[in-house]
Each structure stands twice: as structure tokens, then as C-alpha cells.
Protein backbone atom coordinates (compact mmCIF):
# COMPACT_ATOMS: atom_id res chain seq x y z
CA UNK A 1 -57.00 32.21 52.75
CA UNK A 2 -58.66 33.69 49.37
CA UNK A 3 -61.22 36.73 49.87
CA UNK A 4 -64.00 36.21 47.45
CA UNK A 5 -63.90 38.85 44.48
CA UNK A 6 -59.64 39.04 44.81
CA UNK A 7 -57.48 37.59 42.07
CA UNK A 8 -55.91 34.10 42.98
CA UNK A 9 -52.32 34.66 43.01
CA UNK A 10 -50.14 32.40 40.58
CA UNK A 11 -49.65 29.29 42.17
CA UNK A 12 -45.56 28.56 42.90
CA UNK A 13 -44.01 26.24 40.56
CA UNK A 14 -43.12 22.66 41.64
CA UNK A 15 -39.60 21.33 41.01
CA UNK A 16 -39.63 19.31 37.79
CA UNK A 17 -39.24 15.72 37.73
CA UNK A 18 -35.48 14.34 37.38
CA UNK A 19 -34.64 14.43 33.69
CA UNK A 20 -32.97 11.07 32.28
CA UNK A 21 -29.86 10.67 31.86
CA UNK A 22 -29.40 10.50 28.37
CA UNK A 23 -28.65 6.94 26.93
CA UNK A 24 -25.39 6.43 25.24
CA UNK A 25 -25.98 5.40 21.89
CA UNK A 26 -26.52 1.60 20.28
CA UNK A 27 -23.81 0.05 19.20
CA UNK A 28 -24.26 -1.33 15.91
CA UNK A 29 -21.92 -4.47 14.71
CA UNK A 30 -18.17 -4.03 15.08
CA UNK A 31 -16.68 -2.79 11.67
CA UNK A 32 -13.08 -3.40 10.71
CA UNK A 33 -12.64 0.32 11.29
CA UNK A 34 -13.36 2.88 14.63
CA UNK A 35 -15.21 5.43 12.31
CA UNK A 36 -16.25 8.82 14.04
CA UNK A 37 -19.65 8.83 13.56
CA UNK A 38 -21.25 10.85 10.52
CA UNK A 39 -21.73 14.55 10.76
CA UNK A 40 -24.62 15.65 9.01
CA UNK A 41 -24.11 19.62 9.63
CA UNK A 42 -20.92 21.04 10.11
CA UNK A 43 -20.87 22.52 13.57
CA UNK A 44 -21.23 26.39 14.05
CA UNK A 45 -17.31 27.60 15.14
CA UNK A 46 -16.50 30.69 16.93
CA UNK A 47 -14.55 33.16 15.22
CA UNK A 48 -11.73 32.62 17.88
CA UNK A 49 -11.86 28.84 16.79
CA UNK A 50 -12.02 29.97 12.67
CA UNK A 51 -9.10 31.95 13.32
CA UNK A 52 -5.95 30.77 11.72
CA UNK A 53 -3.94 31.99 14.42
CA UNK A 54 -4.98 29.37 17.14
CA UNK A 55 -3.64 26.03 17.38
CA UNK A 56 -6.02 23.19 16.35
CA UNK A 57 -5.63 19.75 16.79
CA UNK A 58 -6.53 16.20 14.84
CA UNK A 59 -6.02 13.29 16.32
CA UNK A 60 -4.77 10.40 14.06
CA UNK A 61 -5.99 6.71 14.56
CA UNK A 62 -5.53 3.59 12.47
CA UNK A 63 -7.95 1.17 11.52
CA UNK A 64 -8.67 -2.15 13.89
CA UNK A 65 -7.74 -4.31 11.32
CA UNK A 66 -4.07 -3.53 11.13
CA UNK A 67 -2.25 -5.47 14.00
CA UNK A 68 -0.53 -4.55 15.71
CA UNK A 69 -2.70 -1.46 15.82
CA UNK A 70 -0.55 1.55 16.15
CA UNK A 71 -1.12 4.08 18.33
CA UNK A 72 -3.36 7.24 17.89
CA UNK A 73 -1.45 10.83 17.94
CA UNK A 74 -2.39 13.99 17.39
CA UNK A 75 -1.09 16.24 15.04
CA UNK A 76 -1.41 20.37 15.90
CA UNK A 77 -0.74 23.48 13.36
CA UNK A 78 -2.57 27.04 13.47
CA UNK A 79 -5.41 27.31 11.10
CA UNK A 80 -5.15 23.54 10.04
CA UNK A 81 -8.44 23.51 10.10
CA UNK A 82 -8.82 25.98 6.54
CA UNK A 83 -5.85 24.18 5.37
CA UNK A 84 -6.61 21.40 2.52
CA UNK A 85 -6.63 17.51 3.85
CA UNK A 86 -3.35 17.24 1.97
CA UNK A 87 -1.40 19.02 4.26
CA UNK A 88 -1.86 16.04 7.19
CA UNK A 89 0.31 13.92 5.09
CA UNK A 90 3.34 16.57 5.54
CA UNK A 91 2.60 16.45 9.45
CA UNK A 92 2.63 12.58 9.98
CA UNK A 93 5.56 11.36 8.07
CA UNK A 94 7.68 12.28 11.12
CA UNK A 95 5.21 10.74 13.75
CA UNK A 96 4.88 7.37 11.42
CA UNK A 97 7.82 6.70 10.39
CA UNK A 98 6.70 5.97 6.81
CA UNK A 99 6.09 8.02 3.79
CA UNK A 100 1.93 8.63 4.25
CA UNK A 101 1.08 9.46 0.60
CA UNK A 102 -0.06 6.58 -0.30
CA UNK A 103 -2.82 6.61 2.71
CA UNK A 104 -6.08 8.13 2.68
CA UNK A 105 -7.83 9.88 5.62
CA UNK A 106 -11.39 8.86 6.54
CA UNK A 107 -14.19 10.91 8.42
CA UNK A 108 -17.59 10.44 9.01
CA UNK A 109 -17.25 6.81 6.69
CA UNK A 110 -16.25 8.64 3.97
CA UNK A 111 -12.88 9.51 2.24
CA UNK A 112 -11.47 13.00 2.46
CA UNK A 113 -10.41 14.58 -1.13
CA UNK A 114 -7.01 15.70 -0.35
CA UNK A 115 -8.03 18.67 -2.33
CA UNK A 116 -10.55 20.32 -0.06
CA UNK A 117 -10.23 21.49 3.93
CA UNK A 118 -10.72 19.86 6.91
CA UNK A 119 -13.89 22.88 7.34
CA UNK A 120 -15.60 21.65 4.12
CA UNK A 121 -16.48 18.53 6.18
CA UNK A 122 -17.49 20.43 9.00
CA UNK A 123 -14.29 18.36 11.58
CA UNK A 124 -13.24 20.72 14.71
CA UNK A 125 -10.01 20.98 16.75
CA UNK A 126 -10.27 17.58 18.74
CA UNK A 127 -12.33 15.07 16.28
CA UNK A 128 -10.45 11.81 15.20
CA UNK A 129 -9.92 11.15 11.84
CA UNK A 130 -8.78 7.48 10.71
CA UNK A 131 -5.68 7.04 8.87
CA UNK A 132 -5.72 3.88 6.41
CA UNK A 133 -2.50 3.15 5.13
CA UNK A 134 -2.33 1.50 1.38
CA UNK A 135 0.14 -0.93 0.43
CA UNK A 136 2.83 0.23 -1.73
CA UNK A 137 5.03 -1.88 -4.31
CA UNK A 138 8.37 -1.27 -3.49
CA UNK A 139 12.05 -1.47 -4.76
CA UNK A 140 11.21 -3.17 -8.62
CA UNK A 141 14.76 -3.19 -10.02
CA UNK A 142 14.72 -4.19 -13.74
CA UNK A 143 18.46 -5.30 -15.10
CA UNK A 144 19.38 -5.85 -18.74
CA UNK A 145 21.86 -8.73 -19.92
CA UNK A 146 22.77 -8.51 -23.04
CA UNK A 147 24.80 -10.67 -25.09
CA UNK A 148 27.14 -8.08 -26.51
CA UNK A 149 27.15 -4.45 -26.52
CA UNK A 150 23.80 -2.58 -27.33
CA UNK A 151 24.24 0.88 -28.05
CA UNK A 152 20.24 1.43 -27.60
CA UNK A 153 17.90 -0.22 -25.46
CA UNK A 154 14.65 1.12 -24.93
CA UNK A 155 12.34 0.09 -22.03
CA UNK A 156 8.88 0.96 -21.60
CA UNK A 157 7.11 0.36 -18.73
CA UNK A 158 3.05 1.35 -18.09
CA UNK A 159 0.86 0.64 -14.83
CA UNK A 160 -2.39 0.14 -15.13
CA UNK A 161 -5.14 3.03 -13.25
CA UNK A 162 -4.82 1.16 -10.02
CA UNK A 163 -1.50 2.67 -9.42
CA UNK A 164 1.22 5.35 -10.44
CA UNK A 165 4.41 6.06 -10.04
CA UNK A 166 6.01 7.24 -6.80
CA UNK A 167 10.03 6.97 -7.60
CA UNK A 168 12.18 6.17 -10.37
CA UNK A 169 15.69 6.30 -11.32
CA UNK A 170 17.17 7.21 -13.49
CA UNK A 171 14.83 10.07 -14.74
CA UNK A 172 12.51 9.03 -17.54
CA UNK A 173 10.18 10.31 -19.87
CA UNK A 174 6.91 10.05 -18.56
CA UNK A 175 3.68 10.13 -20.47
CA UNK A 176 0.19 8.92 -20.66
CA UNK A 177 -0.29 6.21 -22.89
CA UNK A 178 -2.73 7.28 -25.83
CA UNK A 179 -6.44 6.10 -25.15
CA UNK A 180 -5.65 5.25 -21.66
CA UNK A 181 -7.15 6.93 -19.06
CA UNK A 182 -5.62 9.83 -17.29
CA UNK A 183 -4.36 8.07 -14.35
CA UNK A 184 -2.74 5.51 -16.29
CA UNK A 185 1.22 6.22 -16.42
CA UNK A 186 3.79 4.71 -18.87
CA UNK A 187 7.71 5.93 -18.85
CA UNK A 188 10.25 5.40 -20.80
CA UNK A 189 14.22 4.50 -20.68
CA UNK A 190 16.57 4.76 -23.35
CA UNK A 191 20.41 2.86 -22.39
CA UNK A 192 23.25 1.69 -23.39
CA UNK A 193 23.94 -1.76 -21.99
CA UNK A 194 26.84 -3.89 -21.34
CA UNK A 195 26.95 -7.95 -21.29
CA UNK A 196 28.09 -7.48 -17.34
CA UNK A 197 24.84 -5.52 -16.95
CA UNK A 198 26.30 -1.69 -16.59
CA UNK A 199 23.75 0.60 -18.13
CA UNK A 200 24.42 3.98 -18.98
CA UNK A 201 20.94 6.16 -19.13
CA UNK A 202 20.99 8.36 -22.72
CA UNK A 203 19.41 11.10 -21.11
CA UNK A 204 21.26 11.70 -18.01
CA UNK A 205 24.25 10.23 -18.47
CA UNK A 206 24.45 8.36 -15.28
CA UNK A 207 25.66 4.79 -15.17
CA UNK A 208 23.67 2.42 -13.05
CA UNK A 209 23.50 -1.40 -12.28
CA UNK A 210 19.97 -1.37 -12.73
CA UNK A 211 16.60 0.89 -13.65
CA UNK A 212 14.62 1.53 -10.35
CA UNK A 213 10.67 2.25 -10.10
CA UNK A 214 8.31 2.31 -7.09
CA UNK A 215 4.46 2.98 -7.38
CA UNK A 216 1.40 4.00 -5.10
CA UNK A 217 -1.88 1.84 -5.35
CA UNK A 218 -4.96 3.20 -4.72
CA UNK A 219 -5.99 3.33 -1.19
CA UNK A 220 -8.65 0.92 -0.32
CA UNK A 221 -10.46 -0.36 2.65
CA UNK A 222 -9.85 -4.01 3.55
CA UNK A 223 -11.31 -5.71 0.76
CA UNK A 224 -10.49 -9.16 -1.26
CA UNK A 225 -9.31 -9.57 -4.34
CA UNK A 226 -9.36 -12.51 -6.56
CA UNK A 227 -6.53 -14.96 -5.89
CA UNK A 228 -5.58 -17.90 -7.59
CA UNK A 229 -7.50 -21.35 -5.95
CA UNK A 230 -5.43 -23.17 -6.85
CA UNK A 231 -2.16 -21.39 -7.12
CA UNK A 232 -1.54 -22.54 -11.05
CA UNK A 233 -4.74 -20.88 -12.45
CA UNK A 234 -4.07 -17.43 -13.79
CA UNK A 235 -5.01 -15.06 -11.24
CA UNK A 236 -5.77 -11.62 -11.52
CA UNK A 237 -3.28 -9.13 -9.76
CA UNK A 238 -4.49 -5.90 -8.98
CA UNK A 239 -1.87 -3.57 -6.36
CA UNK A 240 -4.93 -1.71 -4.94
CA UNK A 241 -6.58 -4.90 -3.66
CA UNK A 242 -3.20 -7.23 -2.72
CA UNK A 243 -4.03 -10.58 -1.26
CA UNK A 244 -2.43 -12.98 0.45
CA UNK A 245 -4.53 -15.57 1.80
CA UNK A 246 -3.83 -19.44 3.54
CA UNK A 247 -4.82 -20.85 -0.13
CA UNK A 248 -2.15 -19.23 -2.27
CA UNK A 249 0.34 -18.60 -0.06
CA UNK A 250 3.09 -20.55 2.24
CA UNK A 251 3.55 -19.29 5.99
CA UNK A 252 6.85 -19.74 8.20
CA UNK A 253 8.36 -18.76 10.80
CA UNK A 254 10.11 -15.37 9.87
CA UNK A 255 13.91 -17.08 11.29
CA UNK A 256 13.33 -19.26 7.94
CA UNK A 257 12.35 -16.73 5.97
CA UNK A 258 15.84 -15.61 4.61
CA UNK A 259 16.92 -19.02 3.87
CA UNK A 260 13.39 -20.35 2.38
CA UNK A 261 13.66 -17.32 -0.12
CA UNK A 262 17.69 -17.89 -0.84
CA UNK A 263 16.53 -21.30 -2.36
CA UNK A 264 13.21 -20.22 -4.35
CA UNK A 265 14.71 -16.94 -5.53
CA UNK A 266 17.58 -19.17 -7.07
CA UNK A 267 14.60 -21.27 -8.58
CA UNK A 268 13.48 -18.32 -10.38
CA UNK A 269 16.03 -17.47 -11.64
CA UNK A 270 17.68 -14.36 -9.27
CA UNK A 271 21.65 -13.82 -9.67
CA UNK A 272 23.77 -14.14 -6.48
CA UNK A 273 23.68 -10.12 -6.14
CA UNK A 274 19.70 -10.34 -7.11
CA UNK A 275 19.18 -12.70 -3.99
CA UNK A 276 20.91 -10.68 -1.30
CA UNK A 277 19.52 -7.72 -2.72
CA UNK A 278 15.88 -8.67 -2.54
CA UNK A 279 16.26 -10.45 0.86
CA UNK A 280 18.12 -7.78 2.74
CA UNK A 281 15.66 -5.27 1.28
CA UNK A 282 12.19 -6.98 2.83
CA UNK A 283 14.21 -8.46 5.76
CA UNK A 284 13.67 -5.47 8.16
CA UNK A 285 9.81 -5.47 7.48
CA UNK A 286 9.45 -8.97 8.02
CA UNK A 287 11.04 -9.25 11.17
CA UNK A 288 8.57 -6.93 12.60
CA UNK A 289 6.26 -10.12 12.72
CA UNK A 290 6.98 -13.95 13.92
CA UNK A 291 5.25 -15.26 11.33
CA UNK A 292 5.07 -14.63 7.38
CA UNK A 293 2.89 -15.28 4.64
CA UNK A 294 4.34 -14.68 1.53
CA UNK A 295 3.46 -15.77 -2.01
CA UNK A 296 4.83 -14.60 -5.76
CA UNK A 297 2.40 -13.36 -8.54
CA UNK A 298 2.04 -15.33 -12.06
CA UNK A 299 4.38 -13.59 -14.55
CA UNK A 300 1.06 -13.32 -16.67
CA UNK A 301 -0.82 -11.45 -13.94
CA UNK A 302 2.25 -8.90 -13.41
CA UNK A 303 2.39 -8.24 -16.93
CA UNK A 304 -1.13 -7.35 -16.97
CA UNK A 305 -0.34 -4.84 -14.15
CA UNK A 306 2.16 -3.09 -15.30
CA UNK A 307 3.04 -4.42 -19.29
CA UNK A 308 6.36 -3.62 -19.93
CA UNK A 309 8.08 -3.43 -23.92
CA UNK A 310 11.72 -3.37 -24.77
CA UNK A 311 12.74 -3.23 -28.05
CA UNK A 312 15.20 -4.52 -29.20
CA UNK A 313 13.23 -7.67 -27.84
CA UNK A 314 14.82 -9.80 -25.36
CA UNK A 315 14.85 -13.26 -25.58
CA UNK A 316 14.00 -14.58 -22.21
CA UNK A 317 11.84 -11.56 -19.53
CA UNK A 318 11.77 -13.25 -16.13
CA UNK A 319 9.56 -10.93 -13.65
CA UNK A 320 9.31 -11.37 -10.15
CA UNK A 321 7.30 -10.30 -7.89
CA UNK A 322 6.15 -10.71 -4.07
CA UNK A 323 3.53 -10.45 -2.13
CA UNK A 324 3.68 -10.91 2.36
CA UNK A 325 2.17 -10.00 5.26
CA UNK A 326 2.74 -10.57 9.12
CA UNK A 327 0.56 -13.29 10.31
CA UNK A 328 -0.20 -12.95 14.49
CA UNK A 329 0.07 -16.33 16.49
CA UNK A 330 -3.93 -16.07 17.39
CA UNK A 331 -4.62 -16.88 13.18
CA UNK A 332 -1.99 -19.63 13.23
CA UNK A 333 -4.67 -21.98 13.16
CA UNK A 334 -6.10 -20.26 10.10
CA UNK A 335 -2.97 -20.58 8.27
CA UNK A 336 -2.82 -24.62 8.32
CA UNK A 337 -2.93 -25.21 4.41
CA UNK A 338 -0.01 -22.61 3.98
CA UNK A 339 2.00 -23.95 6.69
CA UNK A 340 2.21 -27.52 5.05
CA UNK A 341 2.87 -26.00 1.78
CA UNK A 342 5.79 -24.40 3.12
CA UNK A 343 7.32 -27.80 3.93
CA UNK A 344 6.94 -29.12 -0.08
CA UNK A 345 9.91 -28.39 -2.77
CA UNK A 346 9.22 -24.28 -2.74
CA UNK A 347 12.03 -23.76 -5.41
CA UNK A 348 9.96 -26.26 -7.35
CA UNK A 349 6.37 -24.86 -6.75
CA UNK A 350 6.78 -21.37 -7.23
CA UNK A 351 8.84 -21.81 -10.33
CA UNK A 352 5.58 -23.08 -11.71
CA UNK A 353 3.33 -20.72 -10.53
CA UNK A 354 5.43 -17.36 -11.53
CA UNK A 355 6.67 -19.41 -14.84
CA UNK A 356 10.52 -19.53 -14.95
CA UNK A 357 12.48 -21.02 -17.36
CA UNK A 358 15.48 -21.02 -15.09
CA UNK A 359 17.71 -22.44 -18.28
CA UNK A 360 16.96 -20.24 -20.91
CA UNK A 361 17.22 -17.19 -17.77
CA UNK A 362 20.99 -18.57 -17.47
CA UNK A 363 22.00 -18.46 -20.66
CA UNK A 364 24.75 -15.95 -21.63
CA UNK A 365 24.08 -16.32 -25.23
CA UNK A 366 20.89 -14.45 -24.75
CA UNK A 367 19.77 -11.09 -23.97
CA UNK A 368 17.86 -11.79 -20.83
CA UNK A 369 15.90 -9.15 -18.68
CA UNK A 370 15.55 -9.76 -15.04
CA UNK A 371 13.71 -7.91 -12.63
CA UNK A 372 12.30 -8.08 -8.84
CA UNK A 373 9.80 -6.38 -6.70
CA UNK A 374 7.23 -7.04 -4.05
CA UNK A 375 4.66 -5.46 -1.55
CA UNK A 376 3.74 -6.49 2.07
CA UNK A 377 -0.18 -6.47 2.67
CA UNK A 378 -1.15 -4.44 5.23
């Protein structure tokens, strides 16, 4: 009961309403990639957590896109967190089983410069990072047939800025091409070379069968790039944006791969050692799918690539180069176009496309330069 002329006491406070639970957030349309979501301010960290004493953890994932997808990991170091982005690629080599530097890490939608630290973009022990793997030309082998003895043969070979060099034997001299820009490449071989195709490299000494190259492209999301429609209009070829698609390309089952490619390979002009080479070289990749697309790039789009210059001049340069990629039983129906291609004269149809003059490539009276390579699009 109040007294007039008291104070009121305060009254007691009544429980609050039930808060909300909090909404999880919209989804917005489904990307290609699972991209943590942006960080706007890099979260404050204890100085237990800065520490480069305690273990901290990334885990890895892969974009949706690539199927099979393979699975996320996580990859652990102390202090990797004030390490720089480059030193991830050291850590997953072992875990996938491929050489990672031609990837590129992605956080927040955006690329990470390999050059700065996983702190600069404000990631913690336990965020996600994606991991999107680039394809990367592999095995080129050039070979030199002479007619007779040549005492000096030299080959230059450039790449345009899309990609560089990764691997080459024998050593070379390496430069950047005047006027180019700085991530342009050119090298340069200077050999001896036999009729039977022995080459002996002037710098080295070493005696080889054949000069050796692989290159990185630039790491891009999944993109297009311009392919041929139809196949014998001169297409541009760029390595950072491959493309294989069901309008330039022929798809089969991979058990008819090997003998599908003994045939067209002979067509363009591969020796008998060329031919087993190059299909026991792609065979293991390819029989990590059931079916393959595969297609080979215009001679005239290669060159503009990666222009190569001998001197003395050959007579007859026959480049070849392939592109594939798994193709998963859902997209079969996709895939129609290159699947009845496959079934026409291949030897034939990609003779025309590449441009082989499978004669002229023959002749022994000519000093002929052959050389193979390809890429599978991830």
C-alpha cells in the first residue's frame, strides 16, 4: 500500500519478450563456386590466436563446377596465418596429388595475391578458402629431323602473357622478348641434330631424343573462350580460357579412346614412337572419366600461342596439340553433335582442321619438325 508523501519504490522489471531467432541468411542464385561470404573488416584476433606458435587451420574446398568435386581438407601449420598465401601451395601438393602452382586461392569472391598473408584479408583459423585449379599444358615434346647432319640448330620458342613456363629440358636461355610485356617468356635452344633425330644440346652437353617444355596458364574462373563454329574457321586459342565444347569437339567412350587417337595421330602425321608416346602419356587422366571430349587446335591458332622460329628454317613444322575433358553420363545428352562426329573419318577431319600435310611430314628428304602437346579442361 503507498503512504501519501513516501517515494514510490521502482517498480520490478518484467521479463522481456522472447527475442527471434535470428533468420539464416537469403540465399541468392547458385554460383558455379561455394564462396565464403565477403568480409568487410578483418575480425579482431586474440594475441593467443596472432601468435605464431599455435596451430591454425584452413580448410581447402574446390569449386562446384569441377566433377567429380573433390573433397575439402584442411591444411594446419603454426602461424600460417602471418605466413604469405604462397605458402598453401607447399602444404597441398601432398594432400592433392598434383602440383598446385598453377591454382589460385579465392576468399571472400576475390583472388588472394600469393604475395601477401592470409591476415591482410582478415581469414581466421577455421574459414574455408576455395581452391580453383587451372589447366596446365603438359608434356610438348618438339623433335628435329633433319636431312643430314646440322651442326647448329637453333629453336626459339615464346608464349604469349597468358602463360609461362613451368619445365623445360634441356636448360635454355630464357629471356623476355623485347617490347613484350613482362610476363611474356621466350627461350632458346641451340643443337646439334642427327637425320635419326638424336640432338645433342650446345650448352649442356646432354643428348636427348627430343626438347621438352611445359607451361602454367593463368588461373581463371570458369569462363568461355572463343571456339571455332564450325571447326575449319580459324579459332582463337588462348591456354588461360581452354574450351572444349559439343560443337568443336568429338566425344567417346574413353575404352575407344586409345585406338580413335592411334588412327588420327597417324593422320597428322605422329611417328610410331610419337603415337605411343602421346597416348600412354594422357591415358591415365582419361581413364579417370567414362566419357571424353577431346578436340586438336588449328596449327594457326597454336602458333599464335606460343610462335616458335628455327633457323635454319625447316621445310615442313607440323604442331600438334590437344585439348579433353571428362564428360559425366548426366551431360551425355548435351554431347549429341560430338558423339556423331566421332563416328565420321576422324583421321580425315582433324587433318583438316589442325592442317597436316601428312606427305611432305614423311618425307626424309626434308628437314621436318614435329612436335605434340595437349591440356585436359578442367
Amino acid at each position: 500500500m503507498h503512504i501519501p508523501g513516501t517515494l514510490t519504490p521502482p517498480s520490478l522489471s518484467l521479463p522481456l519478450p522472447p527475442r527471434p531467432a535470428p533468420q539464416p541468411p537469403r540465399q541468392g542464385p547458385l554460383s558455379l563456386f561455394k564462396l565464403p561470404p565477403i568480409r568487410r573488416d578483418p575480425p579482431v584476433q586474440s594475441e593467443a590466436q596472432q601468435s605464431s606458435d599455435v596451430l591454425q587451420a584452413i580448410n581447402i574446398s574446390f569449386p562446384a563446377y569441377l566433377r567429380p568435386a573433390p573433397a575439402s581438407f584442411d591444411v594446419s601449420e603454426p602461424g600460417l596465418l602471418g605466413k604469405k598465401i604462397s605458402r598453401l601451395y607447399e602444404l597441398i601438393d601432398p594432400k592433392v596429388g598434383y602440383t598446385a602452382s598453377n591454382s589460385k586461392f579465392i576468399f571472400g569472391n576475390s583472388y588472394l595475391n600469393n604475395e601477401r598473408t592470409f591476415s591482410d584479408y582478415g581469414i581466421v583459423s577455421g574459414d574455408t578458402i576455395l581452391l580453383n585449379p587451372g589447366s596446365r599444358p603438359r608434356k610438348p615434346v618438339i623433335y628435329l629431323y633433319p636431312p643430314s647432319s646440322l651442326a647448329d640448330v637453333t629453336i626459339e620458342l615464346a608464349l604469349a602473357s597468358s602463360w609461362s613456363f613451368s619445365a623445360v629440358h634441356p636448360p635454355p636461355r630464357t629471356t623476355v622478348p623485347p617490347g613484350e610485356p613482362y610476363t611474356a617468356q621466350s627461350l632458346t635452344w641451340t643443337v646439334a641434330a642427327e637425320p635419326d633425330g638424336t640432338l645433342v644440346d650446345k650448352i649442356s652437353g646432354m643428348e636427348v631424343s627430343y626438347l621438352y617444355w611445359e607451361a602454367v596458364a593463368q588461373p581463371v574462373t570458369p569462363g568461355s573462350s572463343r571456339a571455332t563454329t564450325p571447326i575449319a574457321d580459324i579459332e582463337t586459342f588462348d591456354p588461360a580460357h581452354p574450351s572444349v565444347k559439343p560443337g568443336d569437339s568429338v566425344l567417346l567412350p574413353t575404352s575407344k579412346v586409345p585406338g580413335y587417337l592411334d588412327v588420327v595421330l597417324k593422320a597428322l602425321a605422329l611417328h610410331t614412337e610419337a603415337r605411343t608416346s602421346f597416348i600412354t602419356f594422357w591415358l591415365p587422366d582419361m581413364l579417370k572419366h567414362e566419357y571424353v571430349a577431346l578436340r586438336f587446335v588449328a596449327q594457326e591458332a597454336y602458333e599464335r600461342a606460343a610462335p616458335m622460329h628455327i633457323a635454319p628454317a625447316p621445310d615442313v613444322v607440323t604442331r600438334v596439340f590437344m585439348l579433353f575433358r571428362g564428360v559425366p553420363v548426366s551431360d551425355l545428352g548435351l554431347w549429341e553433335a560430338a558423339s556423331v562426329r566421332a563416328g565420321a573419318d576422324g583421321a580425315r577431319f582433324w587433318a583438316g582442321v589442325v592442317g597436316v600435310d601428312a606427305a611432305r611430314a614423311a618425307d626424309s628428304g626434308l628437314f621436318r619438325v614435329l612436335e605434340w602437346g595437349g591440356m585436359e579442361v578442367q
